[in-house]
C-alpha atoms as a PDB file:
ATOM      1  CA  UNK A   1      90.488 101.338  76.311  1.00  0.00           C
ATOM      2  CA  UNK A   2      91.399 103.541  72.915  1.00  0.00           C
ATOM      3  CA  UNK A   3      91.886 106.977  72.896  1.00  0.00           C
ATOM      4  CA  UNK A   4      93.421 109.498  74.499  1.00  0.00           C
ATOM      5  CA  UNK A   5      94.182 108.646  78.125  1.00  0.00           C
ATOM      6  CA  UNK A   6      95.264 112.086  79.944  1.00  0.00           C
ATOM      7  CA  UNK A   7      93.509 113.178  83.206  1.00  0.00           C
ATOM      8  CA  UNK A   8      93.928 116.554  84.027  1.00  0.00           C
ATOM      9  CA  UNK A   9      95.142 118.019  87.645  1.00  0.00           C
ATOM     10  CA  UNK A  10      93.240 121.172  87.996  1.00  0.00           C
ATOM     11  CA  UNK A  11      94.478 123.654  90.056  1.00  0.00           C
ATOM     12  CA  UNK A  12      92.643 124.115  93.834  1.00  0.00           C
ATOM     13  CA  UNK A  13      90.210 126.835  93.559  1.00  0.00           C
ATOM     14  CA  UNK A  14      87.904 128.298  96.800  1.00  0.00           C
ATOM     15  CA  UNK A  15      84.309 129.418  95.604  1.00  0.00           C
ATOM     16  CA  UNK A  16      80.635 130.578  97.197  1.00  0.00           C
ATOM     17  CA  UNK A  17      78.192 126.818  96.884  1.00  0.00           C
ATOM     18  CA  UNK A  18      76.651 128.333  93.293  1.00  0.00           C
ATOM     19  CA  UNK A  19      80.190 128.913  91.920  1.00  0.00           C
ATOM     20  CA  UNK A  20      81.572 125.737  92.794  1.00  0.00           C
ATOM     21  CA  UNK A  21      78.682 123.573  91.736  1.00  0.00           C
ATOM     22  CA  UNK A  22      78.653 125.245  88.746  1.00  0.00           C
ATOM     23  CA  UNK A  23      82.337 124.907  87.914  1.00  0.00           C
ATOM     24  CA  UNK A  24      81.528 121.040  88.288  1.00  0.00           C
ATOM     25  CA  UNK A  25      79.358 120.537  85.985  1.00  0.00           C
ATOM     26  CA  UNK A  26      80.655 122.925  83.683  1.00  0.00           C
ATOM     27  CA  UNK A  27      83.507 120.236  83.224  1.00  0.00           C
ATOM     28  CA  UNK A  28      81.177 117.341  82.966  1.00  0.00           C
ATOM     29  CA  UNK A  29      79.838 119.673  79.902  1.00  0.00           C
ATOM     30  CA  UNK A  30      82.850 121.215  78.651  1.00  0.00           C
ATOM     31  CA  UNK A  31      86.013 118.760  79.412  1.00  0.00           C
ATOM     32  CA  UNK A  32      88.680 119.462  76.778  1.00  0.00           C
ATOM     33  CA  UNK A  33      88.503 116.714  74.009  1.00  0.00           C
ATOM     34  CA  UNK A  34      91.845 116.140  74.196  1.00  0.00           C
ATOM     35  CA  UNK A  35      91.369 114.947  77.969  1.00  0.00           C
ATOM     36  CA  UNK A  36      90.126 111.258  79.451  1.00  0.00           C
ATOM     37  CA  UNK A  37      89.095 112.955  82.383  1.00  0.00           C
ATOM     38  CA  UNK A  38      89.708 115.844  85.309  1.00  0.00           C
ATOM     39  CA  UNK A  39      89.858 115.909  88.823  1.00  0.00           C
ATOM     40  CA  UNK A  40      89.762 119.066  91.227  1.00  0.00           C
ATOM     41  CA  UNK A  41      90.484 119.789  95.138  1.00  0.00           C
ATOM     42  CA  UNK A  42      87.937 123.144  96.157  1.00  0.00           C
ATOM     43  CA  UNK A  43      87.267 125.242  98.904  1.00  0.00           C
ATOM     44  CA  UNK A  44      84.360 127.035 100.298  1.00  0.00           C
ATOM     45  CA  UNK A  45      84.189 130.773 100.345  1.00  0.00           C
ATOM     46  CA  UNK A  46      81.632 130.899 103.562  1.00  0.00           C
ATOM     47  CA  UNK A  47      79.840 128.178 105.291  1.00  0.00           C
ATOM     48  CA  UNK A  48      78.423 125.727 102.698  1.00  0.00           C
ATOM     49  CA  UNK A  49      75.690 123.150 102.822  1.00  0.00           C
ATOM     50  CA  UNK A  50      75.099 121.145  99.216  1.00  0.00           C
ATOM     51  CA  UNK A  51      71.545 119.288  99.134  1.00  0.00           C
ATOM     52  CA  UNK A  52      71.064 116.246  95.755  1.00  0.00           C
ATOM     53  CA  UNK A  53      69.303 117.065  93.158  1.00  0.00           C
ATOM     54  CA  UNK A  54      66.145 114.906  93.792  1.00  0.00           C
ATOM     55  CA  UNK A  55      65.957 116.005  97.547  1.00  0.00           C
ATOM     56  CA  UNK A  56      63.404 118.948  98.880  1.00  0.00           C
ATOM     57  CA  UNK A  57      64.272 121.832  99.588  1.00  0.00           C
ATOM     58  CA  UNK A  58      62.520 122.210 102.778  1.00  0.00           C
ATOM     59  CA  UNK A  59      63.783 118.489 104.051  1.00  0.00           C
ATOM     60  CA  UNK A  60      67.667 120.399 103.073  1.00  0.00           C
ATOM     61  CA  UNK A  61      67.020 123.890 104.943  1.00  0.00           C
ATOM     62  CA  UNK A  62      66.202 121.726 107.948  1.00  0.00           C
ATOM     63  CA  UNK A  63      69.525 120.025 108.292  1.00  0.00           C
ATOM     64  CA  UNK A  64      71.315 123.408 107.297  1.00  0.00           C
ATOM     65  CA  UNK A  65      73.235 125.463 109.686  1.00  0.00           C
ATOM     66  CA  UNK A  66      71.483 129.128 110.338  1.00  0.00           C
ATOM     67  CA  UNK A  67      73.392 131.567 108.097  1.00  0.00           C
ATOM     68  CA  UNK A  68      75.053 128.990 105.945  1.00  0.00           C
ATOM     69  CA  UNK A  69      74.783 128.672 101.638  1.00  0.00           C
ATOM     70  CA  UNK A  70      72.683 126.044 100.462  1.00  0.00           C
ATOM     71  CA  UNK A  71      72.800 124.970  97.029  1.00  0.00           C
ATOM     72  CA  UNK A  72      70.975 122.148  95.387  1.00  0.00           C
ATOM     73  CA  UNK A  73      73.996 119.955  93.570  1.00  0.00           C
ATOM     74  CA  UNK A  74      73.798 118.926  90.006  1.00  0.00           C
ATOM     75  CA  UNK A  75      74.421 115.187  91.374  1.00  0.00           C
ATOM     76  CA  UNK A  76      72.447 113.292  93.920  1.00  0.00           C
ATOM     77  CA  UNK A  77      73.038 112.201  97.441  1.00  0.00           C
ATOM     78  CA  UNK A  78      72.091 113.551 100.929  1.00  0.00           C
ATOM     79  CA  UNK A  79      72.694 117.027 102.301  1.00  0.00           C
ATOM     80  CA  UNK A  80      76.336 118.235 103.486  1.00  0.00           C
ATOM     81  CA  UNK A  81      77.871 119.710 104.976  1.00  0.00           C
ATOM     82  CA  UNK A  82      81.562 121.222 104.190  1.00  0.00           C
ATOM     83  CA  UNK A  83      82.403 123.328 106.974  1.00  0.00           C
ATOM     84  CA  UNK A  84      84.764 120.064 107.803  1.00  0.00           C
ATOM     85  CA  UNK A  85      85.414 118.321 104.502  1.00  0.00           C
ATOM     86  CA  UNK A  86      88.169 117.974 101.660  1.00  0.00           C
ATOM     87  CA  UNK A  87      85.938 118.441  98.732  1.00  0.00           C
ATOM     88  CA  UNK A  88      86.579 117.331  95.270  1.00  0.00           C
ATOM     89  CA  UNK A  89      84.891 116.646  91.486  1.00  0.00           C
ATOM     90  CA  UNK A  90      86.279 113.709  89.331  1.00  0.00           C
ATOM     91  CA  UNK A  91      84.806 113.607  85.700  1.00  0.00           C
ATOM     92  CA  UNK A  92      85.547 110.809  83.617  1.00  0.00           C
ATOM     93  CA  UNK A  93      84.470 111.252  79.308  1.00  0.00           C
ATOM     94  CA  UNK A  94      81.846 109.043  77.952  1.00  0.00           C
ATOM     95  CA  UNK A  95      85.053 107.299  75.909  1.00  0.00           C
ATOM     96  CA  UNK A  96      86.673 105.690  78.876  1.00  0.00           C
ATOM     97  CA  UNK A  97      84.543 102.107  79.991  1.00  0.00           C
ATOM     98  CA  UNK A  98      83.843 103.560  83.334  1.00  0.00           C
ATOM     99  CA  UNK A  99      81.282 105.714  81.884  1.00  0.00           C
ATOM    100  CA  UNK A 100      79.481 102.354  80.522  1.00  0.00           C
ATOM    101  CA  UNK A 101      79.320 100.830  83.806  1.00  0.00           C
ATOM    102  CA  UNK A 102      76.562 100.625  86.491  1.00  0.00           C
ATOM    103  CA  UNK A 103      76.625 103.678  88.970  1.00  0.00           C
ATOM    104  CA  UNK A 104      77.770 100.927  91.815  1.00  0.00           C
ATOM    105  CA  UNK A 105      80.590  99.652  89.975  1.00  0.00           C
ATOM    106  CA  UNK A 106      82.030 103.004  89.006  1.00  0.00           C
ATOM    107  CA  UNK A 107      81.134 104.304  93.065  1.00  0.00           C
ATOM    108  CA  UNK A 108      82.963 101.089  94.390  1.00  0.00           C
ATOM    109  CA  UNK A 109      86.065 101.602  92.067  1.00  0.00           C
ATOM    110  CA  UNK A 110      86.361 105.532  93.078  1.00  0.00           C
ATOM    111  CA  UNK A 111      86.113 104.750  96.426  1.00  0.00           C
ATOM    112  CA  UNK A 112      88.772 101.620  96.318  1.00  0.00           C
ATOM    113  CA  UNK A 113      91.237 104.256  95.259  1.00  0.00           C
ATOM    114  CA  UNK A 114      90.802 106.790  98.162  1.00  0.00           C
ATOM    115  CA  UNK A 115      91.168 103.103 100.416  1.00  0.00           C
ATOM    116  CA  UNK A 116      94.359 102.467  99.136  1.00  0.00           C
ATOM    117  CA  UNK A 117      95.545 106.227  99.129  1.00  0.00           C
ATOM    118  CA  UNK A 118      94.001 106.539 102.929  1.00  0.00           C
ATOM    119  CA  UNK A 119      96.256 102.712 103.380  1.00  0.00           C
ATOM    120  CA  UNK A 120      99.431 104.361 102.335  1.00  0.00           C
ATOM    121  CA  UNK A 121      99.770 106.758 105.040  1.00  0.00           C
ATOM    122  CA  UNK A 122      98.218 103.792 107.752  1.00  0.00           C
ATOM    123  CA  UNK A 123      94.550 104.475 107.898  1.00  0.00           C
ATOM    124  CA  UNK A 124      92.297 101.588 108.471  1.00  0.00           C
ATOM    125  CA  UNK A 125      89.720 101.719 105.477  1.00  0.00           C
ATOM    126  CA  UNK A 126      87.033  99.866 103.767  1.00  0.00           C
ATOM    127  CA  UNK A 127      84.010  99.847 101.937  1.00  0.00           C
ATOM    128  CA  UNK A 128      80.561  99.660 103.684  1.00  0.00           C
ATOM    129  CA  UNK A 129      79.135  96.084 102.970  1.00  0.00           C
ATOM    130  CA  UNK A 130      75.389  96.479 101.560  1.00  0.00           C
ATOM    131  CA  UNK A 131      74.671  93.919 104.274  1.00  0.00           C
ATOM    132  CA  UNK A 132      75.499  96.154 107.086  1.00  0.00           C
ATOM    133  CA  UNK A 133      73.970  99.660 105.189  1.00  0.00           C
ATOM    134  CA  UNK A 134      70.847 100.866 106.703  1.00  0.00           C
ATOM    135  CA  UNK A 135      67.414 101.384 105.107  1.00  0.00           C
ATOM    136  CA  UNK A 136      66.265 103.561 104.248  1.00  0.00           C
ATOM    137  CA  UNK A 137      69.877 105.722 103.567  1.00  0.00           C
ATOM    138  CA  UNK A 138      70.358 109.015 105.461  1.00  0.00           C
ATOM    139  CA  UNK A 139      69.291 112.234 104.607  1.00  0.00           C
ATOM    140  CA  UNK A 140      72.384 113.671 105.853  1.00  0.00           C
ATOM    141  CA  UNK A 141      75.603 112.252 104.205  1.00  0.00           C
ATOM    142  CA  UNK A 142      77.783 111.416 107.041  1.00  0.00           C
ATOM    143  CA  UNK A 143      74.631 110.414 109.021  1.00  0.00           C
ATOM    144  CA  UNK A 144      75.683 106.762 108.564  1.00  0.00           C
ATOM    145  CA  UNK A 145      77.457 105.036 105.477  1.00  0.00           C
ATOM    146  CA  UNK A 146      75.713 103.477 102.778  1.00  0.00           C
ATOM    147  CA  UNK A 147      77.557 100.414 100.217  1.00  0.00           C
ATOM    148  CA  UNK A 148      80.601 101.209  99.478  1.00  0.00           C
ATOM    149  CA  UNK A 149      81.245 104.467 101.029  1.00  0.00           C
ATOM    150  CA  UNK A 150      84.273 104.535 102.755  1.00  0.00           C
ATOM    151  CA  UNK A 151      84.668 103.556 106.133  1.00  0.00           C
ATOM    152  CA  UNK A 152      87.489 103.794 109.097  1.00  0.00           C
ATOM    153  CA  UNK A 153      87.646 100.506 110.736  1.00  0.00           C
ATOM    154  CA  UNK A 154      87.267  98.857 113.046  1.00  0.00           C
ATOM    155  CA  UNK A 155      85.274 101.758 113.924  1.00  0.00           C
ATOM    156  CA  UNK A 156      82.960 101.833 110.776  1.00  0.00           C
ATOM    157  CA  UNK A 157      82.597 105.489 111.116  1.00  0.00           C
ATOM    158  CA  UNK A 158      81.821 107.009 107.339  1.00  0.00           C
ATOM    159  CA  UNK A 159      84.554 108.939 106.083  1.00  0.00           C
ATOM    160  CA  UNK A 160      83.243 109.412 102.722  1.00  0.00           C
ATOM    161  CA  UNK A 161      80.803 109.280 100.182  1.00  0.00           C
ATOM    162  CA  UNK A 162      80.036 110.829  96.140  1.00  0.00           C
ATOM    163  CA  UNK A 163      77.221 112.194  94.593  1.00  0.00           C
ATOM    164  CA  UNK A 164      77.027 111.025  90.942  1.00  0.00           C
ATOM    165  CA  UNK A 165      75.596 112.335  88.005  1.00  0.00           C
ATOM    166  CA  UNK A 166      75.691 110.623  84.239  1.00  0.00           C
ATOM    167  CA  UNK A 167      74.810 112.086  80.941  1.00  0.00           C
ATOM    168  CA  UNK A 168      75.728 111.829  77.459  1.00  0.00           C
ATOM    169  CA  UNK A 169      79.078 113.872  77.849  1.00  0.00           C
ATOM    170  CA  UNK A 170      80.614 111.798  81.127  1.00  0.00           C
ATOM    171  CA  UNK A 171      80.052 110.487  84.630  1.00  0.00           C
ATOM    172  CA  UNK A 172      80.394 113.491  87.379  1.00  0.00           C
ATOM    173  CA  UNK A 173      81.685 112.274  90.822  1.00  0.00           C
ATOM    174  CA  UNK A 174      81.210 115.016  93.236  1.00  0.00           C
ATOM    175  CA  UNK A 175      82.935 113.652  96.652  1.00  0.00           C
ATOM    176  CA  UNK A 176      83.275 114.437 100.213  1.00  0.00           C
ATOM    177  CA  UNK A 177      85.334 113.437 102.868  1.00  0.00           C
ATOM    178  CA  UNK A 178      85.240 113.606 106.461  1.00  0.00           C
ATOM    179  CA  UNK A 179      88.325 115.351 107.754  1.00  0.00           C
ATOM    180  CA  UNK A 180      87.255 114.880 111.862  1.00  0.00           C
ATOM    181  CA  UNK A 181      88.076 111.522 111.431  1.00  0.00           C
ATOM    182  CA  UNK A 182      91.650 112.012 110.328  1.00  0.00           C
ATOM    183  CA  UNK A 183      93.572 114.307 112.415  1.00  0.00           C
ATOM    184  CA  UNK A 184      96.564 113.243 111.389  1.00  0.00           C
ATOM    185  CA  UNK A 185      96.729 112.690 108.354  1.00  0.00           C
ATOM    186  CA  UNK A 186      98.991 114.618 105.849  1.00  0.00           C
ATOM    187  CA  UNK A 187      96.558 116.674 103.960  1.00  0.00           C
ATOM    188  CA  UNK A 188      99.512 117.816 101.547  1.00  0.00           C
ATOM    189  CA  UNK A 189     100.248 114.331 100.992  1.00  0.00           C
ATOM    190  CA  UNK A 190      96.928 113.094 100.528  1.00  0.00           C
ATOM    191  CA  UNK A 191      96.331 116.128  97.911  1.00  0.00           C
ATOM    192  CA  UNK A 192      98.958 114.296  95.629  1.00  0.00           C
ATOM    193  CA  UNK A 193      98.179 110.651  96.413  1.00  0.00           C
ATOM    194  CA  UNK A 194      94.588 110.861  95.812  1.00  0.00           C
ATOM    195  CA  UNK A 195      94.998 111.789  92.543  1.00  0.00           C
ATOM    196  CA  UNK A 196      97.542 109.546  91.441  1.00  0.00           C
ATOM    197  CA  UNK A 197      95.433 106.238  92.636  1.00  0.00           C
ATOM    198  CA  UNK A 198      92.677 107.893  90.546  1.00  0.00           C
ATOM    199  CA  UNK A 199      95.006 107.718  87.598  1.00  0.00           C
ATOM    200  CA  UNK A 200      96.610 104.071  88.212  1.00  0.00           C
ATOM    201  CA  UNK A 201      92.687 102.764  89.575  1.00  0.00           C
ATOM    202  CA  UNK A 202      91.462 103.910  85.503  1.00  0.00           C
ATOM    203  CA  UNK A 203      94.649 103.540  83.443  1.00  0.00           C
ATOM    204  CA  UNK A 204      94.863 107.216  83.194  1.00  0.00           C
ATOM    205  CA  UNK A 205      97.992 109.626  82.971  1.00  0.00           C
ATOM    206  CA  UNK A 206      98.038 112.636  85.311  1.00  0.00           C
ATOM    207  CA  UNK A 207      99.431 115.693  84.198  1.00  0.00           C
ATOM    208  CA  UNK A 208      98.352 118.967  86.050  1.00  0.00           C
ATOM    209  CA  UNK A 209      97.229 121.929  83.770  1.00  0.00           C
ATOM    210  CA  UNK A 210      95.061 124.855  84.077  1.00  0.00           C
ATOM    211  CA  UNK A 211      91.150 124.800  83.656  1.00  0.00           C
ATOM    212  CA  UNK A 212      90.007 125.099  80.257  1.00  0.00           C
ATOM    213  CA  UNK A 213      89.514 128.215  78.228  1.00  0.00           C
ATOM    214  CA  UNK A 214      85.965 128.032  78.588  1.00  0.00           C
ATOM    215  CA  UNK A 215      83.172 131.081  78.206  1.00  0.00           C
ATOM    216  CA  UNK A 216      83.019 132.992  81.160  1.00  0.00           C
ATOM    217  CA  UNK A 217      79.472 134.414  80.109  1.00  0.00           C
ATOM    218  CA  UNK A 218      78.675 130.693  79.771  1.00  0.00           C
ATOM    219  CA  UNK A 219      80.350 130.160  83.767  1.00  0.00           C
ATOM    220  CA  UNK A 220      78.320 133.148  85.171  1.00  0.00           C
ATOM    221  CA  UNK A 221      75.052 131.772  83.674  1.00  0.00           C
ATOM    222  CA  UNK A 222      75.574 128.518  85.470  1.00  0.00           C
ATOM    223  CA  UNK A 223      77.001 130.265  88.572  1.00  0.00           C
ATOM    224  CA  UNK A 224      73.312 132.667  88.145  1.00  0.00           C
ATOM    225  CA  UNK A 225      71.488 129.461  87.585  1.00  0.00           C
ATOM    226  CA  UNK A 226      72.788 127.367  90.732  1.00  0.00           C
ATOM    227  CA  UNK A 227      72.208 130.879  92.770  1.00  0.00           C
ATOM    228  CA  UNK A 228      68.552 130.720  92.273  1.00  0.00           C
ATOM    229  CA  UNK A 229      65.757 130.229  93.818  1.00  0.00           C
ATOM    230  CA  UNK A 230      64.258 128.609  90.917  1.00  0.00           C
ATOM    231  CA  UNK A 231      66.928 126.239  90.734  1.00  0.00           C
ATOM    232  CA  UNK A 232      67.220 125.355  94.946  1.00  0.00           C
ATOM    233  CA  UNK A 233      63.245 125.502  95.568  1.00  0.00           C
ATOM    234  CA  UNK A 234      62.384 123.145  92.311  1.00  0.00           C
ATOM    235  CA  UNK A 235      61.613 120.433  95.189  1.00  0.00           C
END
């Protein structure tokens, strides 16, 4: 790999479902040149259910909890909800060879870091064999596990999954993890770990830094644009 190999530690940052989803992609559209890659830890403002972008709307409001935000993600996958998870968006530039690489590889590789990082503090986890995945997948993301999401053995409860989305700027990981699972695990630790198996898993160099300098008329159209019904109804 050539180039520049930082990835950036963005500060945590708690947000309604339209500003967070659009803070995502904004860097998958805007990460600073001078960067490999990013990775964030976010919060949820109120009660928060995030629906792929290919799924209906209606099939989404279903599953959704009375009262809660829904916001159709920029990224695939099945509906979730994060009244219980540790949310977080890895983007990775179209110059690193992860970008080049078929959606599973890239999916198994994330999710092989967040094994070893779950490993280090004695959690029993794997990746979901395609052999034992249902068909069709779940609607709902922690339904039941699909390949290669993570799972807590010998249990083979799903503790977590991505959404992806690839265009010409990068590869957008937008990942959830089940935190019922893991009562005791160190959250404080985990918030350090994760992101340093990130960085050893892709040859990249943490170093954490603020978010970019980016428009904030630009950020408020994409927060505006996630908010609306023309966005969340398309399906």
């Amino acid at each position: 790999m050539s180039g520049n190999s930082r990835m950036l530690l963005l500060p945590d940052r708690t947000g309604g479902a339209a500003e967070n989803m659009a803070v995502d992609f904004l860097l998958l559209q805007r990460l600073p040149a001078e960067a490999m890659a990013c990775v964030r830890h976010y919060q949820w403002r109120r009660p928060a259910f995030t629906f792929g972008y290919s799924q209906k709307f209606a099939d989404a409001a279903r599953a959704a909890s009375p009262g809660a935000e829904l916001c159709r993600r920029p990224s695939g996958g099945g509906v979730v909800d994060h009244a219980g998870d540790w949310t977080y968006a890895f983007v990775i530039g179209r110059r690193h060879e992860l970008w080049k690489v078929p959606a599973p590889q890239s999916y198994r590789a994330l999710h092989q870091a967040l094994c070893d990082t779950l490993a280090a503090q004695g959690v029993a986890a794997g990746l979901q064999k395609a052999e034992d995945a249902l068909d069709p997948p779940a609607g709902v993301c922690f339904a039941r596990a699909e390949p290669d999401d993570v799972i807590l053995l010998p249990s083979k409860v799903k503790l977590a999954g991505a959404a992806l989305k690839r265009n010409k700027h990068g590869l957008l990981f937008q990942g959830s993890i089940d935190r019922r699972p893991l009562a005791g695990l160190d959250w404080d630790r985990f918030a350090v770990d994760f992101p340093r198996a990130l960085a050893a898993a892709f040859s990249l160099k943490a170093e954490e830094t603020g978010f970019p300098d980016w428009d904030p008329e630009e950020e408020s159209a994409l927060i505006d644009q996630f908010a609306s019904e023309e966005w969340n109804r398309r399906r």
